[in-house]
Protein backbone atom coordinates (compact mmCIF):
# COMPACT_ATOMS: atom_id res chain seq x y z
CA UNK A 1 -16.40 0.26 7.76
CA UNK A 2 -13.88 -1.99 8.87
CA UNK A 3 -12.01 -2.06 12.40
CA UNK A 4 -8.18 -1.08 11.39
CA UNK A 5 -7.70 0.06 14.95
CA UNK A 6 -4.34 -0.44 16.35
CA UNK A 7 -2.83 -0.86 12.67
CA UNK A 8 -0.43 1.40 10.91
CA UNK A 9 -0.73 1.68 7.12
CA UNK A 10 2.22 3.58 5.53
CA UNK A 11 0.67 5.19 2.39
CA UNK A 12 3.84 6.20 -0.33
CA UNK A 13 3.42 7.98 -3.99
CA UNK A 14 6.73 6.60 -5.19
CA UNK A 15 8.38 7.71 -8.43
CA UNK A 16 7.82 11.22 -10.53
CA UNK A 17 3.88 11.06 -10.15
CA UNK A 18 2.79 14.68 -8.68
CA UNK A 19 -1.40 13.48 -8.10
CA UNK A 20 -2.18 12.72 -4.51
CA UNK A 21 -6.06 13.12 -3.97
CA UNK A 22 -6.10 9.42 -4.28
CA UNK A 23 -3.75 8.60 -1.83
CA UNK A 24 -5.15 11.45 0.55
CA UNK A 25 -8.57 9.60 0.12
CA UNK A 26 -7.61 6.04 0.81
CA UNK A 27 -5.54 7.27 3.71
CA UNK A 28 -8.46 9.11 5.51
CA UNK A 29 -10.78 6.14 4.45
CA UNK A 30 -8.18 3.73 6.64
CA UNK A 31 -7.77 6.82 9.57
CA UNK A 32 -11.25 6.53 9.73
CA UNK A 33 -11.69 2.74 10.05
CA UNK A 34 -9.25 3.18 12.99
CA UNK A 35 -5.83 2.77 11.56
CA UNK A 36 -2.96 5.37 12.11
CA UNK A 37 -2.04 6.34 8.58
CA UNK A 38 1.68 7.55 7.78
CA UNK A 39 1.68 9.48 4.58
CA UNK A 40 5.56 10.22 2.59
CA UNK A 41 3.86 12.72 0.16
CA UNK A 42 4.89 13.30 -3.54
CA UNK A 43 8.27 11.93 -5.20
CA UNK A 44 9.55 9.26 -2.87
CA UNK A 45 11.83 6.81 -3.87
CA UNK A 46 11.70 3.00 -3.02
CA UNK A 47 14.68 3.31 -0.36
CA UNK A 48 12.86 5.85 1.32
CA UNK A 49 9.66 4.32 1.54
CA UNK A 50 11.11 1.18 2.65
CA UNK A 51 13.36 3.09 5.42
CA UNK A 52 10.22 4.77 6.68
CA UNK A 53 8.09 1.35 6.29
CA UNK A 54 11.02 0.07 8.77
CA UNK A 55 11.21 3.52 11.57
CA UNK A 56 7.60 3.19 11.60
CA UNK A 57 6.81 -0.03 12.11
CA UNK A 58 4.33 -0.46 9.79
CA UNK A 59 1.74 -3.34 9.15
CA UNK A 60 1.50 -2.82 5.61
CA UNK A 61 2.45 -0.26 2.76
CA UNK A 62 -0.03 0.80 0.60
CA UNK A 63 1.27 2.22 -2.96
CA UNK A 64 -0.43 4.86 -4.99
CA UNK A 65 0.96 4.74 -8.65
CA UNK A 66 -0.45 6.74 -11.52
CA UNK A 67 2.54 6.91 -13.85
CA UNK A 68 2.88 3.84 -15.63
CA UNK A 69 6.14 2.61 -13.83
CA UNK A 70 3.80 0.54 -11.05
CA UNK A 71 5.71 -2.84 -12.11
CA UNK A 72 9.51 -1.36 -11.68
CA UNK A 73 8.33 1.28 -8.40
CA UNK A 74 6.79 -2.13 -7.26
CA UNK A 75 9.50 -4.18 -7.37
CA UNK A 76 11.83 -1.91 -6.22
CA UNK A 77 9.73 -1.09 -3.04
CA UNK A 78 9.51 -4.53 -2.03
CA UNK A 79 13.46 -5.57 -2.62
CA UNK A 80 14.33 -2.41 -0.86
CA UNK A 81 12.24 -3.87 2.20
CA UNK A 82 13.62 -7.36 1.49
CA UNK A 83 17.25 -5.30 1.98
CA UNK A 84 15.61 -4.13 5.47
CA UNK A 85 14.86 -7.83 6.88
CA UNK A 86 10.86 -6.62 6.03
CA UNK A 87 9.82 -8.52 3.29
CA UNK A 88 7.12 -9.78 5.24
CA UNK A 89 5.39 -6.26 5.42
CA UNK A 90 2.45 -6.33 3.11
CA UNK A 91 2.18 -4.26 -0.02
CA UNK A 92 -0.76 -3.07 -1.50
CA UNK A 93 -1.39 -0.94 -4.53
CA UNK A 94 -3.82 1.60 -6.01
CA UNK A 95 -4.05 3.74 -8.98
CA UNK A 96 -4.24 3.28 -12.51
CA UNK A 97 -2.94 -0.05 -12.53
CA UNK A 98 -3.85 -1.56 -16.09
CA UNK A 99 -5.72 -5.50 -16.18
CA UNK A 100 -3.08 -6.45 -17.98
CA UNK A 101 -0.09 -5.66 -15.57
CA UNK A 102 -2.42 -7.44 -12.52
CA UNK A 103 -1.36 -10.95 -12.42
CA UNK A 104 1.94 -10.10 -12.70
CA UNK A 105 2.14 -7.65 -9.51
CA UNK A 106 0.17 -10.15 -7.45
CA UNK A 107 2.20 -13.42 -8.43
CA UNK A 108 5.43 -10.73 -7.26
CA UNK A 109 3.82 -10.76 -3.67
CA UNK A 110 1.35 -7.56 -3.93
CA UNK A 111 -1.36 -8.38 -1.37
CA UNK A 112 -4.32 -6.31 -3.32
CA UNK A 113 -4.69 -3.87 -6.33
CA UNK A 114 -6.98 -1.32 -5.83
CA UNK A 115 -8.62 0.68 -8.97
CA UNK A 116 -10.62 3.64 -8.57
CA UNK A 117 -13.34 1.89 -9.38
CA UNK A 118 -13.69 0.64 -6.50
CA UNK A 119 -15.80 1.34 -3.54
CA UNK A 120 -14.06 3.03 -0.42
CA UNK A 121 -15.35 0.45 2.37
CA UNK A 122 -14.51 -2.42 -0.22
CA UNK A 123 -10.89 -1.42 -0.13
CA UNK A 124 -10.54 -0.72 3.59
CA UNK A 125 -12.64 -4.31 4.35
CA UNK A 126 -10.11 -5.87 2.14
CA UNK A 127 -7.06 -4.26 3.48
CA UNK A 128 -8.61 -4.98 6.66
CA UNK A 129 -8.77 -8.73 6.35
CA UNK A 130 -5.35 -9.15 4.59
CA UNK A 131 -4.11 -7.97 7.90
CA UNK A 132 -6.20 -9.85 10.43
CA UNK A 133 -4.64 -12.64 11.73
CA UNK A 134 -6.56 -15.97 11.03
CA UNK A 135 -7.81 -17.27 13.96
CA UNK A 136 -7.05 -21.42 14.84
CA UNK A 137 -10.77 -23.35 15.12
């Protein structure tokens, strides 16, 4: 797996969704590839994530959505951390996040979608290099 050491990944279930094995899994996948992992739990809203992203000092936030309201619990995240002066915190998302919907979170600044059909090291790799600074040559 990937070296996250020294990271911290804020993992958030925003909205009315009450299913967290997901989130549980992808958070001990990223514990165990070295990153401290904050978890919220169940029912958060956007303000509150983004208030935590902030007192934590996170170096991304990773969003698990199940409910069909990924595009509005999205957006909302990230303006509430534009309102905290942390835009610039990366935002990822996982869950059942339809094909169609995709393009659309990306092109609003989502740094990767993650689907459950993906493989565990695939995600933490790809987490891991979206937050690896590119070195000059």
């Amino acid at each position: 797996m990937s070296n996250l050491k020294g990271k911290r990944i804020l993992i958030a279930k925003p909205g009315l969704d009450g299913h967290d094995i997901g989130a549980k899994i992808i958070a001990l996948a990223l514990r165990d590839a070295g990153a401290e992992v904050i978890y919220t739990g169940l029912r958060k809203t956007p303000g509150f994530i983004a208030r935590v992203a902030v007192d934590e000092d996170v170096d991304a936030v990773g969003l698990s959505l199940l409910s069909g309201s990924h595009k509005e619990l999205v957006a909302e995240t990230m303006q509430e951390l534009r309102k905290l002066d942390a835009g610039d915190i990366p935002v990822f998302v996982g869950g059942t996040i339809p094909a169609v919907d995709r393009a659309e979170l990306m092109d609003a600044g989502v740094m990767a979608i993650f689907t459950a059909e993906m493989r565990l090291d695939d995600v933490v790799a790809e987490v891991a290099r979206a937050l690896t600074p590119v070195q000059a040559a």
